[in-house]
Protein backbone atom coordinates (compact mmCIF):
# COMPACT_ATOMS: atom_id res chain seq x y z
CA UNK A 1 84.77 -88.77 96.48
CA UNK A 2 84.79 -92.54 96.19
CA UNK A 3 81.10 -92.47 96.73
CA UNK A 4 80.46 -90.87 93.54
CA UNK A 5 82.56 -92.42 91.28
CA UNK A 6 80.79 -95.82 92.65
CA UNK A 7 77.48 -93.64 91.98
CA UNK A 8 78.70 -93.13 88.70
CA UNK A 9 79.80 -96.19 87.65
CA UNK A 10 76.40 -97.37 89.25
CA UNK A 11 74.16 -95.22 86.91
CA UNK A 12 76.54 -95.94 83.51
CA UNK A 13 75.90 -99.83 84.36
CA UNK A 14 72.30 -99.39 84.49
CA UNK A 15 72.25 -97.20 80.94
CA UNK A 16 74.35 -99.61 79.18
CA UNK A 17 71.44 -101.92 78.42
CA UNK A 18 69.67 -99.21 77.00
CA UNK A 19 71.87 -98.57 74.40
CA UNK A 20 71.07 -102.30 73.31
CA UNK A 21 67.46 -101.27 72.44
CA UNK A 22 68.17 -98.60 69.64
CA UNK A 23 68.94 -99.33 65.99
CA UNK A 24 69.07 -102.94 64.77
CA UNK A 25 67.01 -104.27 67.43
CA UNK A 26 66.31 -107.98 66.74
CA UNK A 27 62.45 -107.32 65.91
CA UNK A 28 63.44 -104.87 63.04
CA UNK A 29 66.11 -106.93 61.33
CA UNK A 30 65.05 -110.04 58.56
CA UNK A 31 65.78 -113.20 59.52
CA UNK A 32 67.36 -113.79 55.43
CA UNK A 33 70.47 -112.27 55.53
CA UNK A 34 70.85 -111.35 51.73
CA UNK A 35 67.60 -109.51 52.56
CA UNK A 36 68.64 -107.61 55.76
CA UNK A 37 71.82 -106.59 53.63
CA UNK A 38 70.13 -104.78 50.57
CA UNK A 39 67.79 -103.34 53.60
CA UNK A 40 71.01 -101.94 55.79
CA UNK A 41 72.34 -101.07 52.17
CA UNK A 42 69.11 -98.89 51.23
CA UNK A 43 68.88 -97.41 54.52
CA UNK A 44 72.78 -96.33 54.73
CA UNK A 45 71.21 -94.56 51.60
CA UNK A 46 68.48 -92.75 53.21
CA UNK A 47 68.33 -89.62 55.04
CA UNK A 48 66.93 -89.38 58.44
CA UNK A 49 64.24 -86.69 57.72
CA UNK A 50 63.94 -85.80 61.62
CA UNK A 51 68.13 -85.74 61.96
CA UNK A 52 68.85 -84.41 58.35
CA UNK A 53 72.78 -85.18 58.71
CA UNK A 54 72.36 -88.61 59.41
CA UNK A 55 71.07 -92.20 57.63
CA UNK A 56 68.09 -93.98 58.24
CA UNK A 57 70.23 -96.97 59.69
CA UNK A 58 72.36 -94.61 61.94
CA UNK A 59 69.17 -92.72 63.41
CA UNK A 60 67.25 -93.69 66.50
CA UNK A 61 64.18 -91.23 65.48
CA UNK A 62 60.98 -92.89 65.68
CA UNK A 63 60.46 -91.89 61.54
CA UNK A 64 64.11 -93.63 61.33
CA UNK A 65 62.63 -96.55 62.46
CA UNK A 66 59.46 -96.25 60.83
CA UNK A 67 61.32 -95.88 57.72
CA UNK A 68 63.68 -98.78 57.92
CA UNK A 69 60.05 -100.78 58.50
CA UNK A 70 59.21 -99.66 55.32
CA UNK A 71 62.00 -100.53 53.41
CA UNK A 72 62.52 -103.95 54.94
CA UNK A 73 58.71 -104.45 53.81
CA UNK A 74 59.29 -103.30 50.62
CA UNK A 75 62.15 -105.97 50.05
CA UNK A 76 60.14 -108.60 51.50
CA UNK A 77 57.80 -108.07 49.03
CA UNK A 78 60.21 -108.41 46.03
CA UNK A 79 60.86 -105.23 45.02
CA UNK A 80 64.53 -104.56 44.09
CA UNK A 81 66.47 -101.76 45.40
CA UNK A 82 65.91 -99.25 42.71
CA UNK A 83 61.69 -99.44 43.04
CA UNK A 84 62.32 -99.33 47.19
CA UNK A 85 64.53 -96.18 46.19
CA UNK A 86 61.88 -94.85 43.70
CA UNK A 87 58.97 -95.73 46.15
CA UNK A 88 60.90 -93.05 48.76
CA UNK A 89 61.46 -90.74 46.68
CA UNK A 90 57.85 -90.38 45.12
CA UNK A 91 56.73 -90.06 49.03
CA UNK A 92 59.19 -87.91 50.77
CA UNK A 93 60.97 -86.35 47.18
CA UNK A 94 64.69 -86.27 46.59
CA UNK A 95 65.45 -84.95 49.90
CA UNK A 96 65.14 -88.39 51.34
CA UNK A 97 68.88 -89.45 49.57
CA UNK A 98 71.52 -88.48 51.39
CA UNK A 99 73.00 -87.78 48.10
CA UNK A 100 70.49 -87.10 45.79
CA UNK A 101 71.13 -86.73 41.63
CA UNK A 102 73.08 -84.10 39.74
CA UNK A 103 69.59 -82.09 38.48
CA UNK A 104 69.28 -78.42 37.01
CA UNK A 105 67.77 -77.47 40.71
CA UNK A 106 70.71 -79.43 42.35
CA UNK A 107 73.00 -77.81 39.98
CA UNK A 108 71.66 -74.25 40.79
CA UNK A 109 71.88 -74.80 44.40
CA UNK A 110 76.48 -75.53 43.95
CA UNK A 111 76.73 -73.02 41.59
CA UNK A 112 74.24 -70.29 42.46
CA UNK A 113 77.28 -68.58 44.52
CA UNK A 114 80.04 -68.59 42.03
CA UNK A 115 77.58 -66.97 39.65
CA UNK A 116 75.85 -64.27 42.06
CA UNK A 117 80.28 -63.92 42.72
CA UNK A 118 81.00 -63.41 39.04
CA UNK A 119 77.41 -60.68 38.36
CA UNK A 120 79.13 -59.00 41.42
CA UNK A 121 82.49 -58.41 40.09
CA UNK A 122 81.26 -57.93 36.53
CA UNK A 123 78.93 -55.02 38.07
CA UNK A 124 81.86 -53.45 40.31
CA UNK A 125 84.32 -53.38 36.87
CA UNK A 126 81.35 -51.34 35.44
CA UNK A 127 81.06 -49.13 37.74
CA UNK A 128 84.20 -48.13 38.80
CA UNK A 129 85.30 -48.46 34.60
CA UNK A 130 82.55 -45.76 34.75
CA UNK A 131 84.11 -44.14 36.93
CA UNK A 132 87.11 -43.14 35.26
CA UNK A 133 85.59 -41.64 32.21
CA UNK A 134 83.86 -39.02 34.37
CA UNK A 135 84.96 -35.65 33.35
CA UNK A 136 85.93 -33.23 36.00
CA UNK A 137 85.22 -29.82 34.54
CA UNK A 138 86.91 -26.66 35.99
CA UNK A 139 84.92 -24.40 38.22
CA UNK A 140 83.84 -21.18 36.65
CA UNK A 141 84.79 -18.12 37.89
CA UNK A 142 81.42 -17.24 39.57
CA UNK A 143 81.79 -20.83 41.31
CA UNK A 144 85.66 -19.84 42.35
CA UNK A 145 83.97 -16.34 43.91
CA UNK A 146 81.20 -18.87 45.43
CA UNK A 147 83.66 -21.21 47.08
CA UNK A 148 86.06 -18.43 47.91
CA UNK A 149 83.31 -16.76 49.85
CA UNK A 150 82.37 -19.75 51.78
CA UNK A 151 86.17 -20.82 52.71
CA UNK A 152 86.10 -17.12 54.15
CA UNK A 153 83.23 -17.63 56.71
């Protein structure tokens, strides 16, 4: 039993280090610190497009880091945040914001359920409104004979 939890803590001390080489690894980050702010900004702004739930700074994907590249290039070069925001979105579309504008297609998407709630209801008032106004006519007496003969068998 002790052996293992000395294994253990053996392999944890060895994968600590590793953790070290993941996001905001000294290579990636700009040495002017206004600069590496607007970048961590802009990224916390981006999504991951391999992780989806998750920001560009947050992510350890390869295309994370690829993408935080980007950016921090894009600064260095002087553009402000909005054209390194633009430049995204005209190569990877609005998907890349983690939250992207109030559109028409964005507004479809939130509201697409309450309406497809309301057509339902609207349609099952009809029919059962229908429903009531069906008149139940009185069986003749050749249909009374008919059923009468049929109960009988």
């Amino acid at each position: 039993m002790r052996f293992l939890t000395i294994f253990f803590l053996f392999c944890i001390s060895l994968s600590a280090p590793m953790l070290a080489f993941g996001i905001d690894s000294p290579d990636e980050m700009l040495k002017n610190t206004q600069q590496e702010q607007r970048a961590q900004h802009l990224g916390a702004q981006l999504r991951c497009l391999v992780c989806q739930n998750e920001s560009i700074e947050d992510s350890s994907a390869d295309l994370a880091k690829d993408l935080r590249k980007v950016v921090r290039q894009r600064i260095i070069a002087g553009d402000t945040d909005s054209q390194v925001m633009e430049w995204m979105v005209d190569h990877y579309g609005n998907f890349i914001r983690l939250k992207p504008p109030f559109t028409f297609t964005t507004a479809l998407l939130w509201f697409m359920p309450v309406l497809a709630l309301g057509i339902g209801f609207i349609i099952a008032f009809v029919t059962l409104r229908k429903r009531k106004h069906i008149e139940v006519k009185a069986l003749s007496k050749e249909e009374q004979k008919r059923l009468s003969e049929l109960m009988k068998e």
